[in-house]
Protein backbone atom coordinates (compact mmCIF):
# COMPACT_ATOMS: atom_id res chain seq x y z
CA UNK A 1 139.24 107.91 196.68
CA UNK A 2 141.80 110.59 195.57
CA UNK A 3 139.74 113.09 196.54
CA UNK A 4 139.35 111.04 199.88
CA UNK A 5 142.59 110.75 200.37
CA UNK A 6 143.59 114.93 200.08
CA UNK A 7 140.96 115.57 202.46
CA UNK A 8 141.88 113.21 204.94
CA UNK A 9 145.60 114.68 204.55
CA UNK A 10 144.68 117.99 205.45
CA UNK A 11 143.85 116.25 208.86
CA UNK A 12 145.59 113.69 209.68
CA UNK A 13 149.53 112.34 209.96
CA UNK A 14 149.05 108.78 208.88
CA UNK A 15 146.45 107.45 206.55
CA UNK A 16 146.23 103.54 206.35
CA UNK A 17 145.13 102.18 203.55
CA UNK A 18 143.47 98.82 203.26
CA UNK A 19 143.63 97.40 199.60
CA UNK A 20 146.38 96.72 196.95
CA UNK A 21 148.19 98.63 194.59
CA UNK A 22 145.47 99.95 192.80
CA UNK A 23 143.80 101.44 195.88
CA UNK A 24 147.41 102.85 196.89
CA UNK A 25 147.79 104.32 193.10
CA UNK A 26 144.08 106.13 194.22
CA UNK A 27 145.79 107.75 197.36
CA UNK A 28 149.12 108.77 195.62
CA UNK A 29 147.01 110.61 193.15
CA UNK A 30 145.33 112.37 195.99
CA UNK A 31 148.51 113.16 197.85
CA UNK A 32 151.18 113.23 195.37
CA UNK A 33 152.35 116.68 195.02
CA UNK A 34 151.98 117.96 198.48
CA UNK A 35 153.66 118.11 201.81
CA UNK A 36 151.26 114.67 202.71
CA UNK A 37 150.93 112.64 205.56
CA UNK A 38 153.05 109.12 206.35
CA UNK A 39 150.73 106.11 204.89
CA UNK A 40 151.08 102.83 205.86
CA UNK A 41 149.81 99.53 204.08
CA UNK A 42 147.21 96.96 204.94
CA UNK A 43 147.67 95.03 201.99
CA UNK A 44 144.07 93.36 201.05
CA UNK A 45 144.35 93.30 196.71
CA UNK A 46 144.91 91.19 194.03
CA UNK A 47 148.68 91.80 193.79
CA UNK A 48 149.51 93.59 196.75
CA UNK A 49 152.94 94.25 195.02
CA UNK A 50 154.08 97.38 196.42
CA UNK A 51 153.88 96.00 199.88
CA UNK A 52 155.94 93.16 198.99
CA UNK A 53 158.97 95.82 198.38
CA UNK A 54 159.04 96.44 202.01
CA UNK A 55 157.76 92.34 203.19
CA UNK A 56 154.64 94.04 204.23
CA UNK A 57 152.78 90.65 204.24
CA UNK A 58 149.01 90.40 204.06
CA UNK A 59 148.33 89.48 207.81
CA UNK A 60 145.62 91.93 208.76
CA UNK A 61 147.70 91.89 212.75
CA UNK A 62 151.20 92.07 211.54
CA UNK A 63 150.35 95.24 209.06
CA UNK A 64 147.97 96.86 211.91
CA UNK A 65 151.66 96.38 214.24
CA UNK A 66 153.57 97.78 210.87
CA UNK A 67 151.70 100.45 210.72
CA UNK A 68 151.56 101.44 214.77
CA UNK A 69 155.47 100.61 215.39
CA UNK A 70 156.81 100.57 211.83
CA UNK A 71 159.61 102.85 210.97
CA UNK A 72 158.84 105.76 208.44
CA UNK A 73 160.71 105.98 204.94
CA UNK A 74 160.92 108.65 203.00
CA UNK A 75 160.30 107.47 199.32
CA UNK A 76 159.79 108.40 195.56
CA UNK A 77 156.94 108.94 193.42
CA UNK A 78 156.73 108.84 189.62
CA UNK A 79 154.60 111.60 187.97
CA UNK A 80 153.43 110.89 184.62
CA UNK A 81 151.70 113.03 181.65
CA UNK A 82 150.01 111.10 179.10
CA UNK A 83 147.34 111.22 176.32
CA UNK A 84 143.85 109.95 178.34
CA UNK A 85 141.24 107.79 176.54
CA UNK A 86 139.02 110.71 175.47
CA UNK A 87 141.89 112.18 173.56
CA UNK A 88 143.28 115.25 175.86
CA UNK A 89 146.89 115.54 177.78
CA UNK A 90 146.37 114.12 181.26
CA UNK A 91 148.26 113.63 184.56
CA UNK A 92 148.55 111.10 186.55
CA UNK A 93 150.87 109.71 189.71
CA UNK A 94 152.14 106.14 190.44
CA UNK A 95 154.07 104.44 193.53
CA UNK A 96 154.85 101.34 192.36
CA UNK A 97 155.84 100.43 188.33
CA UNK A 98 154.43 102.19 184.75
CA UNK A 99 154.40 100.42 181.89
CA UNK A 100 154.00 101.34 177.94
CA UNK A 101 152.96 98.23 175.65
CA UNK A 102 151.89 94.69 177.04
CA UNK A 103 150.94 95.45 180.57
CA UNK A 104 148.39 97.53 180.50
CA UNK A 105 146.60 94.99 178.35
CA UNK A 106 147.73 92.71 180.76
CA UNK A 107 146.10 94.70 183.63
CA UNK A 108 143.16 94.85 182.06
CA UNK A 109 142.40 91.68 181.18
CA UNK A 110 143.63 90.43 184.88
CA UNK A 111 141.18 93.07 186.15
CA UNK A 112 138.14 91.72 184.11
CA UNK A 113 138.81 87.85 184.99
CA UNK A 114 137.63 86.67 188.01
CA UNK A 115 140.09 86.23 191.04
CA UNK A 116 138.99 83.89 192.68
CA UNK A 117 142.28 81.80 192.63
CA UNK A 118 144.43 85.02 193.65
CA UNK A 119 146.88 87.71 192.04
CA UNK A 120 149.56 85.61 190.90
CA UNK A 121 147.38 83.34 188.95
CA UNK A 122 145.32 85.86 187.78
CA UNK A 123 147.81 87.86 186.31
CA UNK A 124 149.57 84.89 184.72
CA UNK A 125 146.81 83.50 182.89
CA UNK A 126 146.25 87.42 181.64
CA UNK A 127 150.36 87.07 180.33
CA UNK A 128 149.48 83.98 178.90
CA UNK A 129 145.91 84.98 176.85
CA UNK A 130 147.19 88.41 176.08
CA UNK A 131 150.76 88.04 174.38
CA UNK A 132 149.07 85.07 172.00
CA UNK A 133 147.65 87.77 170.34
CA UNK A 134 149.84 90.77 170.30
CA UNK A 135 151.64 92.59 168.06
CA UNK A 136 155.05 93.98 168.93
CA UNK A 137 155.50 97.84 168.25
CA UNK A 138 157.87 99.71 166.79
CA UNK A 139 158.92 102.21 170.36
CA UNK A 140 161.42 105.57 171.00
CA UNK A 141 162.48 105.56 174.45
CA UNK A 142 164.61 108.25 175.93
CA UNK A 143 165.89 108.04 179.33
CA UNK A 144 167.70 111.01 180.63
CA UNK A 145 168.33 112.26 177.36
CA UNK A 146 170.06 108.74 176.21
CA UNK A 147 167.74 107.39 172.95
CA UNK A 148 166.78 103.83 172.19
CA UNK A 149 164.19 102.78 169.21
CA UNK A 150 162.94 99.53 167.84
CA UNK A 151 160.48 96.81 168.06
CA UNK A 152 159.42 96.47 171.61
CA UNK A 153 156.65 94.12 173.62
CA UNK A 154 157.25 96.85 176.80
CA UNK A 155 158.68 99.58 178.49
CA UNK A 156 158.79 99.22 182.36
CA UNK A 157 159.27 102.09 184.36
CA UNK A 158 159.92 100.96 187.94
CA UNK A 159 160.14 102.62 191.45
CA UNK A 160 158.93 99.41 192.86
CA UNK A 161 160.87 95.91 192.23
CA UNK A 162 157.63 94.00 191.87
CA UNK A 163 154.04 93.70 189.68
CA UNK A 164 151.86 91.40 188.66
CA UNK A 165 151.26 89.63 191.72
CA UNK A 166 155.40 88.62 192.41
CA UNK A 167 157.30 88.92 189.27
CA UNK A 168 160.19 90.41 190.37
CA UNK A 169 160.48 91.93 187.28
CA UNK A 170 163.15 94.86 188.20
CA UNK A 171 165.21 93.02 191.14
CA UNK A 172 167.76 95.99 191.81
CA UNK A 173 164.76 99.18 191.82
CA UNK A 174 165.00 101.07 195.01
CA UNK A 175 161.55 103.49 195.96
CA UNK A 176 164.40 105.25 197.72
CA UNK A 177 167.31 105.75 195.40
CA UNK A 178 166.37 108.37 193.33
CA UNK A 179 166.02 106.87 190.08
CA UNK A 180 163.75 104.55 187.98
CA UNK A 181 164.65 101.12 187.12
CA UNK A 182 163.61 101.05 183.12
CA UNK A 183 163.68 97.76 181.14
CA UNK A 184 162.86 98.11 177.74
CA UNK A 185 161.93 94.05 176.60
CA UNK A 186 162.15 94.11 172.91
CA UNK A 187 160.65 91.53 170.34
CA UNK A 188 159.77 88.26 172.28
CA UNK A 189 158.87 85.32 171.04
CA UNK A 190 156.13 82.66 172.61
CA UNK A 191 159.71 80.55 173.73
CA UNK A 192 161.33 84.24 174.69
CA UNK A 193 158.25 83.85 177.34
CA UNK A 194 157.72 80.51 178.26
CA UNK A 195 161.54 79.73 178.72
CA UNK A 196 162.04 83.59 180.70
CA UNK A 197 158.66 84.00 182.59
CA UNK A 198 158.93 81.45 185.45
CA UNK A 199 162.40 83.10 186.34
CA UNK A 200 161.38 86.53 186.56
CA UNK A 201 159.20 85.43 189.72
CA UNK A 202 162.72 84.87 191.69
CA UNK A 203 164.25 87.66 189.65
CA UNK A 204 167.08 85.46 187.79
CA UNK A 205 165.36 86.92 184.44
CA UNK A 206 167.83 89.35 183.77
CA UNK A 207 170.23 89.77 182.13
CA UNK A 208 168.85 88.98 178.78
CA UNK A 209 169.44 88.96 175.23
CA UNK A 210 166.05 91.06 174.67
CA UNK A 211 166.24 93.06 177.27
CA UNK A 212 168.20 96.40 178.41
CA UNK A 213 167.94 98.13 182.25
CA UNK A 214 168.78 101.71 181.95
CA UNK A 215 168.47 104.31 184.88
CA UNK A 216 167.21 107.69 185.22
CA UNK A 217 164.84 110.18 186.27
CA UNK A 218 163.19 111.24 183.22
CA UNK A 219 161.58 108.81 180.39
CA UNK A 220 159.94 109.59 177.35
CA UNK A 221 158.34 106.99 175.41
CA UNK A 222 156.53 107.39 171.89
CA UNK A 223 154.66 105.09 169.46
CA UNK A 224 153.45 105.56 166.04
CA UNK A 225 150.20 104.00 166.90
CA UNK A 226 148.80 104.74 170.74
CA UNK A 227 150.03 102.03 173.26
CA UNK A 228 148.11 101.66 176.74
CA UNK A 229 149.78 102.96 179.48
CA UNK A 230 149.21 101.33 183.40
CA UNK A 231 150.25 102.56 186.06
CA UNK A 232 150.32 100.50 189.37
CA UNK A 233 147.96 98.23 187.00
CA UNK A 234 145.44 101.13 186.49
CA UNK A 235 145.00 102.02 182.89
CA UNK A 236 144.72 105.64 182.75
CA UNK A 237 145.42 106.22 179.19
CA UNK A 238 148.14 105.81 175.75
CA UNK A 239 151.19 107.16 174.42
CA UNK A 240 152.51 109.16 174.33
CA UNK A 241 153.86 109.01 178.05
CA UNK A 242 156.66 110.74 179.57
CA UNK A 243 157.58 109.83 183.70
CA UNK A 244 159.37 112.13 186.05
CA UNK A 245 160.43 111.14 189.43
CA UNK A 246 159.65 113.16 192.50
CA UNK A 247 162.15 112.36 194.98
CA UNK A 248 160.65 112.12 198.60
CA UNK A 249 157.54 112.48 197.27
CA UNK A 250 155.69 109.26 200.14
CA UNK A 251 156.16 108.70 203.00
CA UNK A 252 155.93 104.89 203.81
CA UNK A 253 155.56 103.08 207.12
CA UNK A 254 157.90 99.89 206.93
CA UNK A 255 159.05 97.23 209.38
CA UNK A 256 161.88 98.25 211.52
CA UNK A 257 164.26 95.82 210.04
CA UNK A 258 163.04 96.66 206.21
């Protein structure tokens, strides 16, 4: 698909892509880094998350008339180097949110459970299974050159405000702004979840006692033991990870009024 995706740039001026984050992460990584076409969203996947940024909803008509009368945006990319599965340095693009710890286990298990009953209750019931059995990790996180270690459960890295099919996990991140949202969740207990997950789907999670938003435009994160990285729910790799944002690195068809 990457390789799809490069091709198609080198001949056209919009590419519209029917799927959900995962196929967008495919594109990104065929596009990120050049001088690319504008792409517009047909949102068909399991959490469809980056479209719901922009209220790109998942009629098939009302994205065709997005992406035919839309207005363009001119958004921001996150670039990421990490350590791949077989062991050597790898890069690797992302649109929407990265995450070190939890989540990518969490991706993987929603990706290996059948969806039949859609993204959001997929991806719950992967929260749910997954962080019975997890062990929190000791983490060093630098963002912008400002430090923070301990035991951590996850370190978002967000250009996107939602994931997971529509946790609003990082409310206030802009694609546009310039900057990643990061929120570093620290050591959370089973009631740490079941008394703060329902909120983060309307985004009245934060602030919490566990948990710390920082901003900036370069993030390191490290682990003693290798963590999973995903990116836009793809799990590409471990720790360690470090995430640069390209500034008007997409651009992104969008209703008029987004």
């Amino acid at each position: 698909m990457a390789q799809l995706a490069r091709e198609a740039a080198e001949t056209y001026d919009l590419l519209v892509v029917v799927g959900g984050d995962g196929t967008l992460n495919e594109v990104v990584h065929g596009i990120g880094g050049i001088d690319g076409p504008t792409v517009a969203l047909v949102p068909r996947g399991t959490g469809r998350d980056f479209a719901r940024t922009f209220r790109i909803g998942p009629g098939f008509d009302d994205a065709i008339r997005v992406a035919v009368e839309g207005e363009t945006r001119v958004l921001d990319l996150g670039s990421v180097t990490y350590r791949a599965w077989s062991g050597e340095d790898a890069e690797g693009w992302f649109a929407n949110i990265g995450g070190v710890g939890i989540s990518g286990a969490i991706a993987r298990r929603a990706n290996e459970q059948t969806k039949v009953f859609g993204g959001r209750i997929s991806y719950l019931s992967a929260i749910v299974s997954v962080f019975w059995g997890w062990q929190v990790s000791e983490l060093e996180l630098e963002v912008d050159g400002e430090h923070r270690s301990g035991l951590m459960h996850e370190v978002f890295v967000a250009n996107g405000a939602y994931l997971g099919g529509g946790l609003h996990m990082c409310p206030e991140a802009d694609p546009g702004d310039g900057l990643f949202d990061v929120l570093a969740l620290g050591h959370l207990t089973k009631r740490d979840l079941a008394l703060t997950l329902p909120k983060a789907y309307s985004g009245r999670h934060l602030p919490h006692p566990k948990a710390e938003l920082l901003r900036g435009r370069v993030v390191s994160v490290h682990a003693e033991e290798p963590l999973p990285l995903q990116l836009d729910g793809e799990q590409p790799g471990t720790t360690p990870v470090r995430f640069e944002l390209v500034p008007g690195a997409l651009r992104l068809r969008v209703p008029a009024a987004a």
